[in-house]
PDB file of N, CA and C in Angstrom:
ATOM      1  N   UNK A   1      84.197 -50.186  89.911  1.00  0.00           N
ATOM      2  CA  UNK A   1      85.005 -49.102  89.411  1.00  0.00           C
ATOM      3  C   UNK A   1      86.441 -49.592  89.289  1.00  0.00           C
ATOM      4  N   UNK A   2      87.268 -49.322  88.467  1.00  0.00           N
ATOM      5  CA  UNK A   2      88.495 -49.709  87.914  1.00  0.00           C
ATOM      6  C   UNK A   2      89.331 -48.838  88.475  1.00  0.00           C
ATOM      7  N   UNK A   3      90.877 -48.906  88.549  1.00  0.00           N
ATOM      8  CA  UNK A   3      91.403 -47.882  89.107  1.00  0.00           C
ATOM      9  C   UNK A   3      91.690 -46.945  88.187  1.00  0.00           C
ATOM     10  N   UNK A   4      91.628 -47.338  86.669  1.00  0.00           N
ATOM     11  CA  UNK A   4      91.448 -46.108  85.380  1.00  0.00           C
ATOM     12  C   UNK A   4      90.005 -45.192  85.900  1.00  0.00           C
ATOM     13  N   UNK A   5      89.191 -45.707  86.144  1.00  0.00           N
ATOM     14  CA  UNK A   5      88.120 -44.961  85.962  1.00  0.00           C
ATOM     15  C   UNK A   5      88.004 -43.804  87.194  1.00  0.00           C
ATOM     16  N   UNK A   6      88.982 -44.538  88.562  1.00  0.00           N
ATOM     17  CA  UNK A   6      89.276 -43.791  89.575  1.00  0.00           C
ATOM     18  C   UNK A   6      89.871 -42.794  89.205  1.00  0.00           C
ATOM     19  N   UNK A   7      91.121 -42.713  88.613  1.00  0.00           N
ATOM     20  CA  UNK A   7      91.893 -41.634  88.361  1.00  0.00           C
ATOM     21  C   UNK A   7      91.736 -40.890  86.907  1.00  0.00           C
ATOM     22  N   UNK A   8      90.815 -41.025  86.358  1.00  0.00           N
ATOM     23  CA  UNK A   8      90.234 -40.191  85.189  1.00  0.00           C
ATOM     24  C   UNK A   8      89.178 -39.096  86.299  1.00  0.00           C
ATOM     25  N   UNK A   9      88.704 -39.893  87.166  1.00  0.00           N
ATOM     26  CA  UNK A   9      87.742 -38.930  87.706  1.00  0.00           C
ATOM     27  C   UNK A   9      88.539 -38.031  88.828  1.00  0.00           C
ATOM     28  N   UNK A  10      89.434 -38.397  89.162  1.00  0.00           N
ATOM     29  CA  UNK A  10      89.996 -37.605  90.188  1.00  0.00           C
ATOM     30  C   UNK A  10      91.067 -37.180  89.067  1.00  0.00           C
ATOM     31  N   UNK A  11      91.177 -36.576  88.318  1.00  0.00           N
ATOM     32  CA  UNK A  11      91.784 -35.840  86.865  1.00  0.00           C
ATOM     33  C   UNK A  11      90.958 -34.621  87.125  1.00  0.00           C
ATOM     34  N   UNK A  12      89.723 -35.106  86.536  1.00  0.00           N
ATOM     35  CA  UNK A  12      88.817 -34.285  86.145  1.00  0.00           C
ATOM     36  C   UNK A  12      88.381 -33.548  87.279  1.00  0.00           C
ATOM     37  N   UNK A  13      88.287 -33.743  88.583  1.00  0.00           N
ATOM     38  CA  UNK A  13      87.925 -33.088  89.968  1.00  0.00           C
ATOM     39  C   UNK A  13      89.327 -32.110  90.091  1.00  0.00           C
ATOM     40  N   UNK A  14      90.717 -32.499  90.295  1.00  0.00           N
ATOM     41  CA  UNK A  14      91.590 -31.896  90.389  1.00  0.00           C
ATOM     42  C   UNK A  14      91.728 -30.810  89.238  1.00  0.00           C
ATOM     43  N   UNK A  15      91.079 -30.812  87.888  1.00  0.00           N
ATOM     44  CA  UNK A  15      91.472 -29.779  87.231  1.00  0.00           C
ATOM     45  C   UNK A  15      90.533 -29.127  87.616  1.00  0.00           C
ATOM     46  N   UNK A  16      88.976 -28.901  87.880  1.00  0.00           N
ATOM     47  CA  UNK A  16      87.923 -28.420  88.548  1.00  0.00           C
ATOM     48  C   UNK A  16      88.887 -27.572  89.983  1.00  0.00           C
ATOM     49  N   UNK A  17      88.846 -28.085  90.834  1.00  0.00           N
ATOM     50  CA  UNK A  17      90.013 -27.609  91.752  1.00  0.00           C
ATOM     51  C   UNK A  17      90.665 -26.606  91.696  1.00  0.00           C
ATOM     52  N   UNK A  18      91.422 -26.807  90.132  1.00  0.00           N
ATOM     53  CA  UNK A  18      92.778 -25.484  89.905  1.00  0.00           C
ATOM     54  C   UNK A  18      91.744 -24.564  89.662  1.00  0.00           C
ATOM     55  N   UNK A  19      90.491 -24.204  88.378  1.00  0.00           N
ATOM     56  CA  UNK A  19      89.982 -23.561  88.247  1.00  0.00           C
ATOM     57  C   UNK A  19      89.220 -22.726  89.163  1.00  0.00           C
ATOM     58  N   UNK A  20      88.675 -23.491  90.174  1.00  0.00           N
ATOM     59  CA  UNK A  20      87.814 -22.641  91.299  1.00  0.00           C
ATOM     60  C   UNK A  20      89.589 -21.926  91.659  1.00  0.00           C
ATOM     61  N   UNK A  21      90.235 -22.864  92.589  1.00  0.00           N
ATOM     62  CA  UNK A  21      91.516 -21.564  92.594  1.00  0.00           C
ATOM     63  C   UNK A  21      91.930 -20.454  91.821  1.00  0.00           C
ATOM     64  N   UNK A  22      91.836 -20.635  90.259  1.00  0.00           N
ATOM     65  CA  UNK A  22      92.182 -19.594  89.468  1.00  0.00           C
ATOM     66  C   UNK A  22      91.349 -18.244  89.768  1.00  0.00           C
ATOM     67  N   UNK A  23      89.556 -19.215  89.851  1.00  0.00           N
ATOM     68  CA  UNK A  23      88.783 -18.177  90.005  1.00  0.00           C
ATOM     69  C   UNK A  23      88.451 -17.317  90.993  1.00  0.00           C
ATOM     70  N   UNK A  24      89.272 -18.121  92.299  1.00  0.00           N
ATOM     71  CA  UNK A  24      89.481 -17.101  93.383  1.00  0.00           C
ATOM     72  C   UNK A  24      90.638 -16.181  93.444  1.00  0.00           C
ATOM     73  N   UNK A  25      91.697 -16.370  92.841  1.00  0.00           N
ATOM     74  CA  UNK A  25      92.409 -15.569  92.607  1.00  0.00           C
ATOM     75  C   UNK A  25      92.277 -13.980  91.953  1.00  0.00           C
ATOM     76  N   UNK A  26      91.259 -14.622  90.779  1.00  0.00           N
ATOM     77  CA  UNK A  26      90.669 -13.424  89.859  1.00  0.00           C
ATOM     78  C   UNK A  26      89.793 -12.669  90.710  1.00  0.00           C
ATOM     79  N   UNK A  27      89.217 -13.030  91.874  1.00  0.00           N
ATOM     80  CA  UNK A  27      88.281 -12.324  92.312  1.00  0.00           C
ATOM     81  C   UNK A  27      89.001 -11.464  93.264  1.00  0.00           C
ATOM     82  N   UNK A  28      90.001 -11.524  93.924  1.00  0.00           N
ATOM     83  CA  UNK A  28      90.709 -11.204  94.642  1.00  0.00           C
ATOM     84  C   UNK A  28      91.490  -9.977  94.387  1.00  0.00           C
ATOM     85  N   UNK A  29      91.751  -9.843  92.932  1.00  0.00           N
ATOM     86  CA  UNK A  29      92.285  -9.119  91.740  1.00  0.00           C
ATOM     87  C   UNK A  29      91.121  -8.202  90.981  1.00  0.00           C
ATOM     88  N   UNK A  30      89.740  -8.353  91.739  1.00  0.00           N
ATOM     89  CA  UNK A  30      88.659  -7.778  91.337  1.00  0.00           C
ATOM     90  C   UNK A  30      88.457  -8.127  89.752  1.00  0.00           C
ATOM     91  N   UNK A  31      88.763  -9.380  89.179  1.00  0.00           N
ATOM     92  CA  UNK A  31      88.442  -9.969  87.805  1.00  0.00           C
ATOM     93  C   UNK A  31      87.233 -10.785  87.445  1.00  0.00           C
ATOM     94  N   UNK A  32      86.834 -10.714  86.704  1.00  0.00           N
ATOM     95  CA  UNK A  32      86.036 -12.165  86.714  1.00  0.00           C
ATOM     96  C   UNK A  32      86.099 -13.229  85.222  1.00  0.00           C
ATOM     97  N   UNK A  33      85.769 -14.661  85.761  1.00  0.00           N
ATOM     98  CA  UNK A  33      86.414 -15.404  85.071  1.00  0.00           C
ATOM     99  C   UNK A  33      85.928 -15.348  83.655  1.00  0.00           C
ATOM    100  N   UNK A  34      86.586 -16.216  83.001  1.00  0.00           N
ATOM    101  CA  UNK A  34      86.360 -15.741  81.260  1.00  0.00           C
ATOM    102  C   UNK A  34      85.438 -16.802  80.970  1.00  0.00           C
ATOM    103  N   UNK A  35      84.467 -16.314  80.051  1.00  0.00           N
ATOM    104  CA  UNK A  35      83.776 -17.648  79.657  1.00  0.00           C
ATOM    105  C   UNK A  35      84.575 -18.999  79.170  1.00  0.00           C
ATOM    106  N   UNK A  36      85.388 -19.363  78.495  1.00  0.00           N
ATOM    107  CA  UNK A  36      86.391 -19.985  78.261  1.00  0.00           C
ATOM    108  C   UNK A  36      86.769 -21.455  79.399  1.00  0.00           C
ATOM    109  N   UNK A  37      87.087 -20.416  80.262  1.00  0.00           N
ATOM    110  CA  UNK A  37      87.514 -20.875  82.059  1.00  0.00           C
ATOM    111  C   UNK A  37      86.757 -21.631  82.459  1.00  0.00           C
ATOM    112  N   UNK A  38      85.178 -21.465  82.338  1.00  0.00           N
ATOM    113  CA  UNK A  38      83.944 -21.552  82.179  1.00  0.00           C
ATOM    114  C   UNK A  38      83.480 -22.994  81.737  1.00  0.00           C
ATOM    115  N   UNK A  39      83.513 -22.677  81.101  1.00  0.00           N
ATOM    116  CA  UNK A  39      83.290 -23.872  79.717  1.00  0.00           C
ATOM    117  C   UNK A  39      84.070 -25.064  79.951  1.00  0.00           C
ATOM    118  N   UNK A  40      85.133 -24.639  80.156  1.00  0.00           N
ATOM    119  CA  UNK A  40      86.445 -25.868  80.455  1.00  0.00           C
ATOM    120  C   UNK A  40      85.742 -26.720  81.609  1.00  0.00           C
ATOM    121  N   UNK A  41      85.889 -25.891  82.438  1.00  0.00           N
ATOM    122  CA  UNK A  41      85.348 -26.063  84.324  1.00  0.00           C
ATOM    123  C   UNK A  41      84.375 -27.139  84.090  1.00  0.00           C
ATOM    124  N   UNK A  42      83.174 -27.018  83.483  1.00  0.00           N
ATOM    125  CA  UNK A  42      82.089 -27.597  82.923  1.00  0.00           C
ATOM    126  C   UNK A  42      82.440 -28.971  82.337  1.00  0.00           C
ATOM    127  N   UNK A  43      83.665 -28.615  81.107  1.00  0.00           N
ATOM    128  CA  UNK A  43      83.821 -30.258  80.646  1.00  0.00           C
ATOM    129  C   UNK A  43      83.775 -30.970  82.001  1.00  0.00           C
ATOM    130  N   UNK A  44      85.231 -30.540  82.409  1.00  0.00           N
ATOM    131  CA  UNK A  44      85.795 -31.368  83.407  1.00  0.00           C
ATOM    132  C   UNK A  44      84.633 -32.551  84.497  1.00  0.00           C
ATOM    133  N   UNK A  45      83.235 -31.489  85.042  1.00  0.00           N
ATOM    134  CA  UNK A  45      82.572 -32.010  85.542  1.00  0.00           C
ATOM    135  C   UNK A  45      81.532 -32.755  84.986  1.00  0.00           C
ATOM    136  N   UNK A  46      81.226 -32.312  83.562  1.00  0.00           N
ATOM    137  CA  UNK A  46      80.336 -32.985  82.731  1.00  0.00           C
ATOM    138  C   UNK A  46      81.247 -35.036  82.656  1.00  0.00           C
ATOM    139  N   UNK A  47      82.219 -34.538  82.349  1.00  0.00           N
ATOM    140  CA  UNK A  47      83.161 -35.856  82.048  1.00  0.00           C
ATOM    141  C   UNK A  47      83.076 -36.959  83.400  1.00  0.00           C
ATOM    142  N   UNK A  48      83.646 -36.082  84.464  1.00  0.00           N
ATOM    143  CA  UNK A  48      83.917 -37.268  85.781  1.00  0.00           C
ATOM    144  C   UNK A  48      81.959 -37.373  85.705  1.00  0.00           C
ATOM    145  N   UNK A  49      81.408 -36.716  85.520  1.00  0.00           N
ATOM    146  CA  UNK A  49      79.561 -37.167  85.915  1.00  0.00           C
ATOM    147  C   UNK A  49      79.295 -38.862  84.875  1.00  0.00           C
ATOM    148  N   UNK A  50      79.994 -38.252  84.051  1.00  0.00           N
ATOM    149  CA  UNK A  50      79.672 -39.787  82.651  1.00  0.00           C
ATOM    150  C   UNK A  50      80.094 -40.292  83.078  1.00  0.00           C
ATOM    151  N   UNK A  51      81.095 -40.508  83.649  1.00  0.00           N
ATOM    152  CA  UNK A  51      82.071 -41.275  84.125  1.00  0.00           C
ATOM    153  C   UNK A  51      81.235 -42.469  85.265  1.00  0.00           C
ATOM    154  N   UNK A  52      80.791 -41.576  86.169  1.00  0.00           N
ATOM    155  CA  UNK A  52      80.460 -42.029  87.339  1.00  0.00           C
ATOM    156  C   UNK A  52      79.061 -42.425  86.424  1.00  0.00           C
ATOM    157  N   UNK A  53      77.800 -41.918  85.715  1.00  0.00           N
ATOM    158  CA  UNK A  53      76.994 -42.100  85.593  1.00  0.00           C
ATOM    159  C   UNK A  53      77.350 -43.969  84.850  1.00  0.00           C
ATOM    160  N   UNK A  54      78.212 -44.161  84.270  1.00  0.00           N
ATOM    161  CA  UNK A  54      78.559 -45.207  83.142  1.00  0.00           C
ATOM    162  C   UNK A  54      79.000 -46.265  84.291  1.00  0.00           C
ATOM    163  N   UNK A  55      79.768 -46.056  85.229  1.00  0.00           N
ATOM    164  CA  UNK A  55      80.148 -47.150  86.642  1.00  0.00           C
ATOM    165  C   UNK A  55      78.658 -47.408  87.182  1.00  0.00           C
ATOM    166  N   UNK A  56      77.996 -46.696  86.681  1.00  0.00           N
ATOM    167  CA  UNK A  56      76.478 -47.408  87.711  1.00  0.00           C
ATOM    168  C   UNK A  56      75.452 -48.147  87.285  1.00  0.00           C
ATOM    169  N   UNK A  57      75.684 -47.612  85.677  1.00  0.00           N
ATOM    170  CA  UNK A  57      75.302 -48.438  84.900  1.00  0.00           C
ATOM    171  C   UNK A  57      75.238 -49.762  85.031  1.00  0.00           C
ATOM    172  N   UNK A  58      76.905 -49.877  84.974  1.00  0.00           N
ATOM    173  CA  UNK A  58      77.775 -51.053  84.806  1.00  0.00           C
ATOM    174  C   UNK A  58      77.698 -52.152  85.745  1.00  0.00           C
ATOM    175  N   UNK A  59      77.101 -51.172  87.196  1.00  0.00           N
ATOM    176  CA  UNK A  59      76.529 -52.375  88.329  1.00  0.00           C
ATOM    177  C   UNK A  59      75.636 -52.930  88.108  1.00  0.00           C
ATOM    178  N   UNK A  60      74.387 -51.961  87.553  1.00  0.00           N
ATOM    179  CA  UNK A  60      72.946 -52.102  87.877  1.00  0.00           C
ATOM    180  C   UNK A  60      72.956 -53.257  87.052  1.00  0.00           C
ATOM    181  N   UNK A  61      74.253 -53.588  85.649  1.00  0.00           N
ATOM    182  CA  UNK A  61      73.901 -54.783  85.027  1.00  0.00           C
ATOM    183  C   UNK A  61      74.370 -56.089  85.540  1.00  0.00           C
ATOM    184  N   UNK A  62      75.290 -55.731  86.124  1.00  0.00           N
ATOM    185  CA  UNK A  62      75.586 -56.987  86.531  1.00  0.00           C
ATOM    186  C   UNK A  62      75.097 -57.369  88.189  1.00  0.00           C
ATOM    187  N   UNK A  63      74.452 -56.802  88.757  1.00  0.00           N
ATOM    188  CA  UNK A  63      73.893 -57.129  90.047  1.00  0.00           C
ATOM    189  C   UNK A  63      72.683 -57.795  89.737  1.00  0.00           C
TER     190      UNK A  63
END
């Protein structure tokens, strides 16, 4: 793992992060989150998963 690939994924965890915060906030406020919010939340973890899925790849070839 590279230290780009470190901090793309800890990007993508930290914006995950704000959102669960947002979404506790909203709940707190008796809201609930927007699909939108949603969706985003999702990239974020879909992305650091490639991420990580593509670093293991990257071993399995060269080991």
């Amino acid at each position: 793992m590279t230290s780009h690939d470190a901090n793309l994924i800890r990007d993508h965890l930290t914006s995950l992060k704000g959102w669960i915060s947002h979404w506790q906030d909203d709940l707190f406020c008796k809201l609930v989150p927007t699909e939108s919010s949603l969706i985003l939340a999702k990239a974020h973890a879909d992305s650091a998963l490639t991420l990580l899925d593509r670093m293991e790849a990257e071993q399995k070839e060269t080991a």
